[in-house]
Protein backbone atom coordinates (compact mmCIF):
# COMPACT_ATOMS: atom_id res chain seq x y z
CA UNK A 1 44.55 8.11 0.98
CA UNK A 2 40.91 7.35 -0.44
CA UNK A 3 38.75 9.68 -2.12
CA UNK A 4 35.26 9.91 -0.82
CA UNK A 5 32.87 10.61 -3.10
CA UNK A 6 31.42 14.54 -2.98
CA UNK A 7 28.03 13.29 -2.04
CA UNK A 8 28.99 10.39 0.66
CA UNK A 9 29.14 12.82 3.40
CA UNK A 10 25.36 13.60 2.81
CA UNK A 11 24.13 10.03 3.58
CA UNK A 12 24.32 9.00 7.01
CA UNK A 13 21.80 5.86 8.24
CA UNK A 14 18.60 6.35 10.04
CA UNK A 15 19.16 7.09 12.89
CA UNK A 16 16.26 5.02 14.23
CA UNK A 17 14.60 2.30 11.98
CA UNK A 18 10.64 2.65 11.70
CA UNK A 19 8.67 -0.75 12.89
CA UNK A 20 6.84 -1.09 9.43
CA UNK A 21 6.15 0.77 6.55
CA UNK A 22 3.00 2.76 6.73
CA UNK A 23 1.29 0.32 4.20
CA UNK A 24 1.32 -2.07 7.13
CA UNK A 25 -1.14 0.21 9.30
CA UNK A 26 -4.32 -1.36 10.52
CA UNK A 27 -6.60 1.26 9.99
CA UNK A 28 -5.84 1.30 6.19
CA UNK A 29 -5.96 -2.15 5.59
CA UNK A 30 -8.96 -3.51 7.60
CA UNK A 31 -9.71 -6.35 5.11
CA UNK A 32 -5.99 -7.72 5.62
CA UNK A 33 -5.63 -7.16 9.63
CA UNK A 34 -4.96 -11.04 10.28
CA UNK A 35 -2.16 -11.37 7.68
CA UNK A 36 -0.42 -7.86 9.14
CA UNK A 37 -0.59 -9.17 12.33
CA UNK A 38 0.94 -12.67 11.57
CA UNK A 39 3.59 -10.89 9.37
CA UNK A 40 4.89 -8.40 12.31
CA UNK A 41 4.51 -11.61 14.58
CA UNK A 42 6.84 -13.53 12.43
CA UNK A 43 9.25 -10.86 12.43
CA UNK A 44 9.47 -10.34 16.15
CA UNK A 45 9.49 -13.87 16.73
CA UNK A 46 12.91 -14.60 13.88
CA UNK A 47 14.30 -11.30 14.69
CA UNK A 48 16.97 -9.88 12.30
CA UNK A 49 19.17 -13.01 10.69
CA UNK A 50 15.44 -14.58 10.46
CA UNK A 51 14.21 -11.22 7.95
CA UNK A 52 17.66 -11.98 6.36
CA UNK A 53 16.48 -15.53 5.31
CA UNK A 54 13.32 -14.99 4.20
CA UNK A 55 12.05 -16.97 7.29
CA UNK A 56 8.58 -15.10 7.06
CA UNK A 57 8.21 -15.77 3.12
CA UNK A 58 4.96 -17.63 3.71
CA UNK A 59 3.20 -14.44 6.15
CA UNK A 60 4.46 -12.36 3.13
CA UNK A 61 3.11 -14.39 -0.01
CA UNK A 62 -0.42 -14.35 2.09
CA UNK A 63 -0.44 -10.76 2.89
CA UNK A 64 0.64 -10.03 -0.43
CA UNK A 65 -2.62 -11.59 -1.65
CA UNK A 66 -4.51 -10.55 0.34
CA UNK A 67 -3.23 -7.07 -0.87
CA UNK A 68 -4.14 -8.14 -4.17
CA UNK A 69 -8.13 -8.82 -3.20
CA UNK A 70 -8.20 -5.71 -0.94
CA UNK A 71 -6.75 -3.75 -4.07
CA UNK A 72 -10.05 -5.46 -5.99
CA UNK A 73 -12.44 -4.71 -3.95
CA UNK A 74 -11.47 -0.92 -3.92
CA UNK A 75 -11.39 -1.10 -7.62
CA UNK A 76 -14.77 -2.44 -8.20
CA UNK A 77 -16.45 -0.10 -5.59
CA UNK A 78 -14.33 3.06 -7.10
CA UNK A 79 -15.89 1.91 -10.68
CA UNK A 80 -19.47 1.63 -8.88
CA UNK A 81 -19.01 4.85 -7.05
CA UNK A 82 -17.62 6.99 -10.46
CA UNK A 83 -20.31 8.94 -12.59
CA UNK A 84 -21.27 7.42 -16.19
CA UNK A 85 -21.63 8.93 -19.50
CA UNK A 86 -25.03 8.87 -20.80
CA UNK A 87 -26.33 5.97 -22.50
CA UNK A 88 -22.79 4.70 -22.57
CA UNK A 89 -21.72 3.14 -19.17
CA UNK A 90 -18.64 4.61 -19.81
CA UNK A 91 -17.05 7.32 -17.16
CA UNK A 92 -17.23 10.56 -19.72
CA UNK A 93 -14.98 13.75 -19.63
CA UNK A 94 -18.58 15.59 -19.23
CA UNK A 95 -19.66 13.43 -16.03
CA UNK A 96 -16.11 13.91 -14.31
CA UNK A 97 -16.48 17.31 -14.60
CA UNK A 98 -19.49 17.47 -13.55
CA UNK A 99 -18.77 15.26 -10.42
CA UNK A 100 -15.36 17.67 -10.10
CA UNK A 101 -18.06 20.50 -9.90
CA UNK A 102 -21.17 18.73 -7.75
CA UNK A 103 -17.71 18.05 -5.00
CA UNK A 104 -17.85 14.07 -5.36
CA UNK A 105 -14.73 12.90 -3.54
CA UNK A 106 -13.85 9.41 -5.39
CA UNK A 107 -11.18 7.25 -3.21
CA UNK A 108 -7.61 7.06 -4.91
CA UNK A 109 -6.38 3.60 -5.73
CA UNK A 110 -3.14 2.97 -5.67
């Protein structure tokens, strides 16, 4: 007889895999719509034992850069966007605060 482990009843697979991981949305990644779009093409088009061997390596090194620029670009408007310390050009504890107060949404980068 085997043991099962206590927990091993508690995992089960999906029951249903999901297309693509939310990062993959359109709407959230307008600069990198082209590389998305060849990405999920390549996967339909080598279906599973193709995802297996990294037959879509190229779609994912070039949507993985442009990732990388999107990512920039949020950064640098984010800095523009933020509230500066007096004199300093430095975000302050004061000016966040401030900003906190005044209801200044600043985007999130992740």
């Amino acid at each position: 007889a085997t043991l099962a482990a206590p927990h091993a009843e508690a995992w089960r697979p999906a029951a249903r895999l999901v297309a693509m991981h939310p990062q993959l949305t359109l709407d959230n990644n307008q600069m990198c719509v082209d590389q998305i779009l060849a990405f999920q093409r390549c996967h339909e088009e080598v279906g599973l034992w193709g995802k297996l061997t990294a037959r879509c390596n190229t779609e994912k090194s070039l949507l993985d850069r442009c990732f990388r620029e999107q990512k920039k670009v949020k950064r640098k408007r984010n800095r523009e966007d933020r509230p500066m310390s007096a004199g300093t050009g430095a975000p302050g504890r004061g000016a966040w605060h401030q900003a906190l107060k005044d209801g200044i949404m600043l985007e999130e980068t992740s």
